[in-house]
N, C-alpha and C. Protein backbone atom coordinates (compact mmCIF):
# COMPACT_ATOMS: atom_id res chain seq x y z
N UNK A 1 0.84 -1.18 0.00
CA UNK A 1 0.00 0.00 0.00
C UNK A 1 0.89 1.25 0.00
N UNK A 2 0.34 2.22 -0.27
CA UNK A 2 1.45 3.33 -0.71
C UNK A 2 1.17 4.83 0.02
N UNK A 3 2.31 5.32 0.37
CA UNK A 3 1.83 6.31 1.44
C UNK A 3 0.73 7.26 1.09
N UNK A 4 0.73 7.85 -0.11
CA UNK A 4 -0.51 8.70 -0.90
C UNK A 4 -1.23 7.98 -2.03
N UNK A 5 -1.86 7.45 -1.93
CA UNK A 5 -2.98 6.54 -2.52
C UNK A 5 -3.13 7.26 -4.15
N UNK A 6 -3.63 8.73 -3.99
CA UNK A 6 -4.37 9.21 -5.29
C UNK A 6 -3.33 10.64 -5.02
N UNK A 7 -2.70 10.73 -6.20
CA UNK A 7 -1.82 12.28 -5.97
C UNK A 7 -2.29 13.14 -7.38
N UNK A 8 -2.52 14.50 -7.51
CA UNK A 8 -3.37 15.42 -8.30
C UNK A 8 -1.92 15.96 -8.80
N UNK A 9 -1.53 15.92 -10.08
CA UNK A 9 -0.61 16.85 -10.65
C UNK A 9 -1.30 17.79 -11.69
N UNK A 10 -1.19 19.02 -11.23
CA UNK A 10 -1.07 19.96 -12.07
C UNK A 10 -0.13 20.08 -12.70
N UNK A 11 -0.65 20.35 -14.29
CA UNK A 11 0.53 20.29 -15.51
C UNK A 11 0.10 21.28 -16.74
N UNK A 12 1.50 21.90 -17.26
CA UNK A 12 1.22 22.60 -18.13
C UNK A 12 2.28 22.48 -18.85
N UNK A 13 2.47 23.23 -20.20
CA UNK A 13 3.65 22.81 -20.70
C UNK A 13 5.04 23.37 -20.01
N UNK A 14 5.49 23.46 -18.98
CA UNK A 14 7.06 23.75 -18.70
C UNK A 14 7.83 22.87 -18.60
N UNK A 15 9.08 22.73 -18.15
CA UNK A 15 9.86 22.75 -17.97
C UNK A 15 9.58 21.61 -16.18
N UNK A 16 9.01 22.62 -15.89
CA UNK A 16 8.59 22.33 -14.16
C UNK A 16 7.61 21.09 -14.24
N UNK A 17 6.56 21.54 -15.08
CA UNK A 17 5.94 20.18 -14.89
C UNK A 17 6.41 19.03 -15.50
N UNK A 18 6.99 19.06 -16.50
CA UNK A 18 7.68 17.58 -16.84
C UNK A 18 8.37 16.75 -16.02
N UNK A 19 9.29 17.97 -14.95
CA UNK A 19 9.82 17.58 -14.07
C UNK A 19 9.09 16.85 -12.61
N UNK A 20 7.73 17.42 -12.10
CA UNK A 20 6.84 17.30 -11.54
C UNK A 20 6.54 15.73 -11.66
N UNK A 21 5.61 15.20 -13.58
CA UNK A 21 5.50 14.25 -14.00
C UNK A 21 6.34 12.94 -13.61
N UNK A 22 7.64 13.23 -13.94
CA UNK A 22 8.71 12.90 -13.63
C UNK A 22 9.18 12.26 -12.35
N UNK A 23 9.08 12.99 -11.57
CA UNK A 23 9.02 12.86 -10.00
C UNK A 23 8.19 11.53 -9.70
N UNK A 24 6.57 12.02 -9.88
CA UNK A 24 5.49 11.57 -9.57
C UNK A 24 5.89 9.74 -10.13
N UNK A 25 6.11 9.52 -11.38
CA UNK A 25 6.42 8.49 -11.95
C UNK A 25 7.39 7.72 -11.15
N UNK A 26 8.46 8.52 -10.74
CA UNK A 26 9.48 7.71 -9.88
C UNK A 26 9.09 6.88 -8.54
N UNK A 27 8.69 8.02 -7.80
CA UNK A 27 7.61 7.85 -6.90
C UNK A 27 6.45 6.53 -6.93
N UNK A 28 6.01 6.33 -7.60
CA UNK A 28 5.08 4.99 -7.94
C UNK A 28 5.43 4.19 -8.15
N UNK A 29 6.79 4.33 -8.99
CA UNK A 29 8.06 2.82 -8.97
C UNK A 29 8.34 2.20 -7.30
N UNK A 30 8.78 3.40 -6.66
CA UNK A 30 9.00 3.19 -5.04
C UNK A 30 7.76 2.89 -4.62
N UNK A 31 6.70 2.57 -4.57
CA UNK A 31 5.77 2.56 -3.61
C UNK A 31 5.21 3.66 -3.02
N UNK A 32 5.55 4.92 -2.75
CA UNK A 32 5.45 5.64 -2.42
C UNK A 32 4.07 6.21 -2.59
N UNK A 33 3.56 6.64 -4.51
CA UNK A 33 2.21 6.85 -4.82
C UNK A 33 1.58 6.03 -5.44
N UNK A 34 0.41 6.14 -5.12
CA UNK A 34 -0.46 5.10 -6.12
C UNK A 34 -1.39 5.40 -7.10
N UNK A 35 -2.00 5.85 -7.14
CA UNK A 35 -2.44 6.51 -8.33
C UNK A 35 -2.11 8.02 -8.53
N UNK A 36 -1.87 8.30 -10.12
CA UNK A 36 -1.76 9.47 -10.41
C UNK A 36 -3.17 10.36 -11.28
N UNK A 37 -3.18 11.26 -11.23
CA UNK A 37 -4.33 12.43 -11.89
C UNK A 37 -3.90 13.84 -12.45
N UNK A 38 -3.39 13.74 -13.99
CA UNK A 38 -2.80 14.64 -14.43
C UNK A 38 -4.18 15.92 -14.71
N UNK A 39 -3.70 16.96 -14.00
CA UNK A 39 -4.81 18.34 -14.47
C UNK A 39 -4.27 19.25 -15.30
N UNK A 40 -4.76 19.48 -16.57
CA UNK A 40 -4.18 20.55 -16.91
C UNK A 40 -5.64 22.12 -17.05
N UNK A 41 -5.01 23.02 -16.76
CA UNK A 41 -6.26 24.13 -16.69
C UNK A 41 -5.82 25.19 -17.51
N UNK A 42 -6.67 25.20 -18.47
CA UNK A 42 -6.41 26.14 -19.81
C UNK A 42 -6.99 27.94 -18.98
N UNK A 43 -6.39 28.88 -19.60
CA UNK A 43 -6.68 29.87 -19.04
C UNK A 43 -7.87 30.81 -19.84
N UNK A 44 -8.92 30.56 -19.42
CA UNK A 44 -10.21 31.28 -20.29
C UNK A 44 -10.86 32.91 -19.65
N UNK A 45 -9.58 33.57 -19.16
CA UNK A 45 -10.10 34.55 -18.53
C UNK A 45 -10.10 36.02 -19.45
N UNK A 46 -9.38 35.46 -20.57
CA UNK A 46 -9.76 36.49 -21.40
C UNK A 46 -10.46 36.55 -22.91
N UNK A 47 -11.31 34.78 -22.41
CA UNK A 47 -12.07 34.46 -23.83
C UNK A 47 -13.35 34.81 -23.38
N UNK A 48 -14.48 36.06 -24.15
CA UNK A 48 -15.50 35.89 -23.64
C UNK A 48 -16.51 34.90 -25.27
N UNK A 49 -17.09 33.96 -24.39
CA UNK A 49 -17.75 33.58 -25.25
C UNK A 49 -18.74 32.95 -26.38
N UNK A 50 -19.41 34.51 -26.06
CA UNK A 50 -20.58 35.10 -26.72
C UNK A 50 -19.80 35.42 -28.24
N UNK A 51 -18.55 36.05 -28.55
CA UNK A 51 -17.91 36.98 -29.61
C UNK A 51 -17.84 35.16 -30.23
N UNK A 52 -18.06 35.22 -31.66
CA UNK A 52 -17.91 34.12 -32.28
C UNK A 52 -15.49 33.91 -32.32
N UNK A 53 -14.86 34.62 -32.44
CA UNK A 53 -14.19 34.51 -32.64
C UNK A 53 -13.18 34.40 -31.14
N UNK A 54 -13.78 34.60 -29.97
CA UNK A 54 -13.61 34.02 -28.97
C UNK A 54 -13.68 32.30 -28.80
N UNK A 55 -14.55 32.06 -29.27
CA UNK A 55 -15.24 30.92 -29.38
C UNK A 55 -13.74 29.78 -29.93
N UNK A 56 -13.40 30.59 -30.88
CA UNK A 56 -12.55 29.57 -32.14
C UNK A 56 -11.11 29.90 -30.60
N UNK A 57 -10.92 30.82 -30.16
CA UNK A 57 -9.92 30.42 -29.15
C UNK A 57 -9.98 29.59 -28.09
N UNK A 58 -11.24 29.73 -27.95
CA UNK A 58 -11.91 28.65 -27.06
C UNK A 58 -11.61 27.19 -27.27
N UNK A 59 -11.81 27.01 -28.35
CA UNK A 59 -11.50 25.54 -29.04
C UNK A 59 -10.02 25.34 -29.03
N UNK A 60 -8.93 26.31 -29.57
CA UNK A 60 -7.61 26.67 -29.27
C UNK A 60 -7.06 26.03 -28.34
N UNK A 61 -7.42 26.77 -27.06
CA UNK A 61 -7.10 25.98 -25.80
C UNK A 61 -7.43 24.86 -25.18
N UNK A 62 -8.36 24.30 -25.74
CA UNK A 62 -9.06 23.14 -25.01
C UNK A 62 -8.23 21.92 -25.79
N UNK A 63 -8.02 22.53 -26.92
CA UNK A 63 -7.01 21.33 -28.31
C UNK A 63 -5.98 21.41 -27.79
N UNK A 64 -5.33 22.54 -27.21
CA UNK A 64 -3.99 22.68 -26.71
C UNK A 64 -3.90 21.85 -25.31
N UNK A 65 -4.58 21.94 -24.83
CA UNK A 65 -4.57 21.41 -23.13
C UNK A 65 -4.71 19.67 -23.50
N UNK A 66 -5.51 19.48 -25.32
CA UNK A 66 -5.50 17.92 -24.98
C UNK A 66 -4.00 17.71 -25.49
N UNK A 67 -3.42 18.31 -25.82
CA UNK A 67 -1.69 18.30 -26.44
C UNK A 67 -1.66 17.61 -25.36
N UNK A 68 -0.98 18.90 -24.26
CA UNK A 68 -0.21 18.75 -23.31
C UNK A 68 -0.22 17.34 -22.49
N UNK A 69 -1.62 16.88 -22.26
CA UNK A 69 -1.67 15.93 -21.66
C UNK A 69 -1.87 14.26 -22.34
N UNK A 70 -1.85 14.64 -23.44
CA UNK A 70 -1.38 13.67 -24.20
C UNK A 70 0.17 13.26 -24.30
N UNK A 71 0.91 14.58 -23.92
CA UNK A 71 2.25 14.70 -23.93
C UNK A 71 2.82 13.43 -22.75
N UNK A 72 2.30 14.36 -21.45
CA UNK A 72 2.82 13.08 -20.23
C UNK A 72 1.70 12.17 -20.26
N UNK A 73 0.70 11.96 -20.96
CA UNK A 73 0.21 10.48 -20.70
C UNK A 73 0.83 9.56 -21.55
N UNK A 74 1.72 9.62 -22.54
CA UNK A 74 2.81 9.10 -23.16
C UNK A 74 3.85 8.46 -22.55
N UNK A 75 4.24 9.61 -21.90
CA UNK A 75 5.42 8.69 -20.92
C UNK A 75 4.89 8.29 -19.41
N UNK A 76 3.72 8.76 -19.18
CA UNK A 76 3.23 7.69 -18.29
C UNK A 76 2.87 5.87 -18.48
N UNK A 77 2.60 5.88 -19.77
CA UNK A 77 2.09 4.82 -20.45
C UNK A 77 3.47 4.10 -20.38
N UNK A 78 4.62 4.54 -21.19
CA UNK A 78 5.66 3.98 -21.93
C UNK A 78 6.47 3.31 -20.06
N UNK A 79 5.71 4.05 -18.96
CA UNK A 79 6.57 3.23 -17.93
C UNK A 79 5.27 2.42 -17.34
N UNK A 80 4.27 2.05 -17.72
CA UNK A 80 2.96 1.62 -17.03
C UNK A 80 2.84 1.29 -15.90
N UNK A 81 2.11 3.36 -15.64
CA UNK A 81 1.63 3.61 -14.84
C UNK A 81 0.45 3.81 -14.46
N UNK A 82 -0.52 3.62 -13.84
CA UNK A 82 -1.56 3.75 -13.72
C UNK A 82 -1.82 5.52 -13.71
N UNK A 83 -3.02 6.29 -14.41
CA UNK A 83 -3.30 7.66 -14.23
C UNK A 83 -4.36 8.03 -15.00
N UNK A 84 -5.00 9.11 -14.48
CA UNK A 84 -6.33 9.85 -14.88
C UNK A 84 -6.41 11.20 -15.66
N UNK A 85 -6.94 11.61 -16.65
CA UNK A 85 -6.45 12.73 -17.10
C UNK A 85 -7.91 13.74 -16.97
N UNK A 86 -7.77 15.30 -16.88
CA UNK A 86 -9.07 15.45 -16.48
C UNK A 86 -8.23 17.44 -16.56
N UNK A 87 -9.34 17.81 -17.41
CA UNK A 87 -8.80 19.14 -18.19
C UNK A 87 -9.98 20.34 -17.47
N UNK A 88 -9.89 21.79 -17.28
CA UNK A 88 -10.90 22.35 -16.88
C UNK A 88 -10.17 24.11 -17.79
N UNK A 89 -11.61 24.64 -18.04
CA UNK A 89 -10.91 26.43 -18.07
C UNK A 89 -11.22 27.18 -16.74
N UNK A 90 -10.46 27.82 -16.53
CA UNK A 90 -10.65 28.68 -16.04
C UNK A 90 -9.01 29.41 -15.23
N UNK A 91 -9.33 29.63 -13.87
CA UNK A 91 -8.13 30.13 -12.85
C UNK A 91 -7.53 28.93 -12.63
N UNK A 92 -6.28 28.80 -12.84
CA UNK A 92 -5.38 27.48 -12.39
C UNK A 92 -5.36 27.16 -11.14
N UNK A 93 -4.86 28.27 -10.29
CA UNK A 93 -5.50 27.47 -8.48
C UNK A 93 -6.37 27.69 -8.10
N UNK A 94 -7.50 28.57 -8.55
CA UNK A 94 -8.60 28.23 -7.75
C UNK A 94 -9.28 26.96 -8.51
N UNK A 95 -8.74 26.51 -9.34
CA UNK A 95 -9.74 25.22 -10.06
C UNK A 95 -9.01 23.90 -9.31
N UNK A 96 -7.12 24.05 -9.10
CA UNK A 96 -6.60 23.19 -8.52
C UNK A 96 -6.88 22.90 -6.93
N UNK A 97 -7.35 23.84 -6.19
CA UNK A 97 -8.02 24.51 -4.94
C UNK A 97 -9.33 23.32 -4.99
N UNK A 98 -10.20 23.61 -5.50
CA UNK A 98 -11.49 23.50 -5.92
C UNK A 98 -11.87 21.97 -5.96
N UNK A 99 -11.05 21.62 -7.12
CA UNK A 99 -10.99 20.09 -7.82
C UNK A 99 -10.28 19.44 -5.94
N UNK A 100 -9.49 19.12 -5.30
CA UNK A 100 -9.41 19.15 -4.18
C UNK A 100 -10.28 19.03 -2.70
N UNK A 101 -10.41 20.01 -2.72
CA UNK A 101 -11.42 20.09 -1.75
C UNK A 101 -12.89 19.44 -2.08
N UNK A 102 -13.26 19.61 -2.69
CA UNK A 102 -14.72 18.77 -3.11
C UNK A 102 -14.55 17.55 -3.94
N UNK A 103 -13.60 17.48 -3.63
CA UNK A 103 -13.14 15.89 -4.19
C UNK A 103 -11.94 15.12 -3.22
N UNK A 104 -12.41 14.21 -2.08
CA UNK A 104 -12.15 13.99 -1.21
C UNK A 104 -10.79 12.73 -1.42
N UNK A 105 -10.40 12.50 -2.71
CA UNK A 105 -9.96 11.73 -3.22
C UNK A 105 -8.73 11.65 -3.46
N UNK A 106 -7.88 12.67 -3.05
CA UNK A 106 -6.75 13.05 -3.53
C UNK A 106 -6.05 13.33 -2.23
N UNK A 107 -5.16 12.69 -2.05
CA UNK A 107 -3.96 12.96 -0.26
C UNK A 107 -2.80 13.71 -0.81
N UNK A 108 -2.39 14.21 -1.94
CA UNK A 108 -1.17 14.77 -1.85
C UNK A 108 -1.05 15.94 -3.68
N UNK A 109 -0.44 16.69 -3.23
CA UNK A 109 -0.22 17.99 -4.84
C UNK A 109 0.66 17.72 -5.41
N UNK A 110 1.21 16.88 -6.36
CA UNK A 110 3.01 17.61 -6.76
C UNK A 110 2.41 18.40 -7.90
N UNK A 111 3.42 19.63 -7.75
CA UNK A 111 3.43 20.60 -8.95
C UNK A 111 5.14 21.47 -8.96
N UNK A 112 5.12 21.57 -10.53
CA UNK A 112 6.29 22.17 -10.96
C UNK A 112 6.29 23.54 -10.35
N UNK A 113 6.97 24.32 -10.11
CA UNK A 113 7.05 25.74 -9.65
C UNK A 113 8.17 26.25 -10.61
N UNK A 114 7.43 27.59 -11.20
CA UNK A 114 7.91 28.38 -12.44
C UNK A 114 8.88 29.38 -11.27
N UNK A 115 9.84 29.82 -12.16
CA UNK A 115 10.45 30.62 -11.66
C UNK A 115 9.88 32.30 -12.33
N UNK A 116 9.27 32.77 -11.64
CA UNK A 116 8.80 34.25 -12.35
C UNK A 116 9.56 34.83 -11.34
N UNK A 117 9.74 36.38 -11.64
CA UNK A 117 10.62 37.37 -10.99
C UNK A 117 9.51 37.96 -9.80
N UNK A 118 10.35 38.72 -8.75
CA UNK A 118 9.62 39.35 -8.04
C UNK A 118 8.33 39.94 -8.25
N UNK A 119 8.49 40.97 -9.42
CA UNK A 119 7.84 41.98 -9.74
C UNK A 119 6.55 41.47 -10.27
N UNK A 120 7.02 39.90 -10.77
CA UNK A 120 5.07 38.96 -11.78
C UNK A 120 4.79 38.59 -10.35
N UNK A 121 5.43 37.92 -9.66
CA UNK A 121 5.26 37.18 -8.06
C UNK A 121 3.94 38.35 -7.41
N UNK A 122 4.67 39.28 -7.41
CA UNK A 122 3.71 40.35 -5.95
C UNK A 122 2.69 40.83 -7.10
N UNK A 123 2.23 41.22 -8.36
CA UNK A 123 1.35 41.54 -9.01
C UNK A 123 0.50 40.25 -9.17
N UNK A 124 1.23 39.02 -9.81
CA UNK A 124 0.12 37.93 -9.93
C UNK A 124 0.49 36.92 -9.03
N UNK A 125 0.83 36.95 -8.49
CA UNK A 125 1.21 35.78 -7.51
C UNK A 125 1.21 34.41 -8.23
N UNK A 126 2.33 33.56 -7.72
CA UNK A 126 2.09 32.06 -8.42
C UNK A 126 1.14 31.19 -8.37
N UNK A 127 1.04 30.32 -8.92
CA UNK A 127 0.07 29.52 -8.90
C UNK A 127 0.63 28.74 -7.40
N UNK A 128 1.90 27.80 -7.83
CA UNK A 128 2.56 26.88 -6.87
C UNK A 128 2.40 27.59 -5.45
N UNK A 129 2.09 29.13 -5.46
CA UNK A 129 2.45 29.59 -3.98
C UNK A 129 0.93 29.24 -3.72
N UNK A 130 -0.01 30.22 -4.52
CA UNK A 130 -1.50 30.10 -4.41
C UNK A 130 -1.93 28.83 -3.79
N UNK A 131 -1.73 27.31 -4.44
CA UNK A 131 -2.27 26.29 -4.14
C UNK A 131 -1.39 26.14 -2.87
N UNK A 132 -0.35 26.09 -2.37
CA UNK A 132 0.35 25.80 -1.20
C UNK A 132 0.15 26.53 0.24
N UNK A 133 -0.13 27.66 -0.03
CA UNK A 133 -1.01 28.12 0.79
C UNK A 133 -3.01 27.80 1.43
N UNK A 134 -3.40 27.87 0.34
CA UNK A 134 -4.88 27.18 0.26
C UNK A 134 -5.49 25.90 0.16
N UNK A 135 -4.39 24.60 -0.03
CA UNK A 135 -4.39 23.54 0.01
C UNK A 135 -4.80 23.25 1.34
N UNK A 136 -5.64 21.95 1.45
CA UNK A 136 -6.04 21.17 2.64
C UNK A 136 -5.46 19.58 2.57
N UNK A 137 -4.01 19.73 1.74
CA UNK A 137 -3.57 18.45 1.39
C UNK A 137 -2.09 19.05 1.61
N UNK A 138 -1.42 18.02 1.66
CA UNK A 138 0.42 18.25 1.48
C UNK A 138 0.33 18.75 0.06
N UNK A 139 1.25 19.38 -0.37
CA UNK A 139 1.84 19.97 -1.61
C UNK A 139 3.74 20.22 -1.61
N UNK A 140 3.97 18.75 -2.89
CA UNK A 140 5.22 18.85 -2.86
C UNK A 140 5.30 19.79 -4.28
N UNK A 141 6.78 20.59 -3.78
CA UNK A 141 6.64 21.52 -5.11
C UNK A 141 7.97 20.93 -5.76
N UNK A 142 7.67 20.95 -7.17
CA UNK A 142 9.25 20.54 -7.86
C UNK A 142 10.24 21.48 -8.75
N UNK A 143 11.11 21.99 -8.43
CA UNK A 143 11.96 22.29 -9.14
C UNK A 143 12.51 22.41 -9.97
């Protein structure tokens, strides 16, 4: 049996989350996790859409988000691993927040952490900080 049963990765295309992926995969070799749940959350905060040509970005991102997670369910597969894939628009931590808490199913976060500068940090704050703070679960962050 494995210390975190069901672990929620948030993923997007970086750098961080591959690394995240990565982790998580190793991790399940050890015993450690047992099931994985890749999220990726497309950002729809500046599609409104009613405008028909909103719409076609709309589709944009949702094609793009099935990229990404087609991306690591690839090399999840190629080491067979067990995992869930499961896409949403909107705010990235309040959906990673959200998906969480009303879903009682999940004991642990890994997520990549972007390196943004001070100045994006205190205007938009990170996501990785956002969910680590507001989480009601452990949250390992990866590097």
């Amino acid at each position: 049996m494995a210390v975190f049963e069901n672990v929620l990765i948030p993923v997007d295309d970086s750098e961080q989350s591959r690394r995240a992926v990565e982790k998580a995969a190793t991790l399940v070799q050890e015993g450690v996790v047992g099931k994985i749940t890749l999220f990726n959350v497309y950002n729809t905060g500046d599609v409104d859409i009613t405008k028909l040509r909103n719409q076609e970005r709309l589709d944009e991102l949702r094609s793009e988000s099935l990229r990404i997670l087609t991306m690591y369910e690839d090399l999840l597969k190629e080491q067979g691993i067990e995992y869930t894939l499961k896409r949403a628009g909107g705010d990235p931590a309040s959906l990673v927040i959200d998906l969480v808490e009303n879903n009682q199913y999940f004991d642990l976060i890994i997520m990549g952490s972007r390196r943004i500068n001070k100045f994006q940090e205190l205007v938009f704050g990170s996501v990785s900080d956002k969910v680590t703070r507001l989480s009601n679960v452990p949250v390992l962050i990866i590097k």
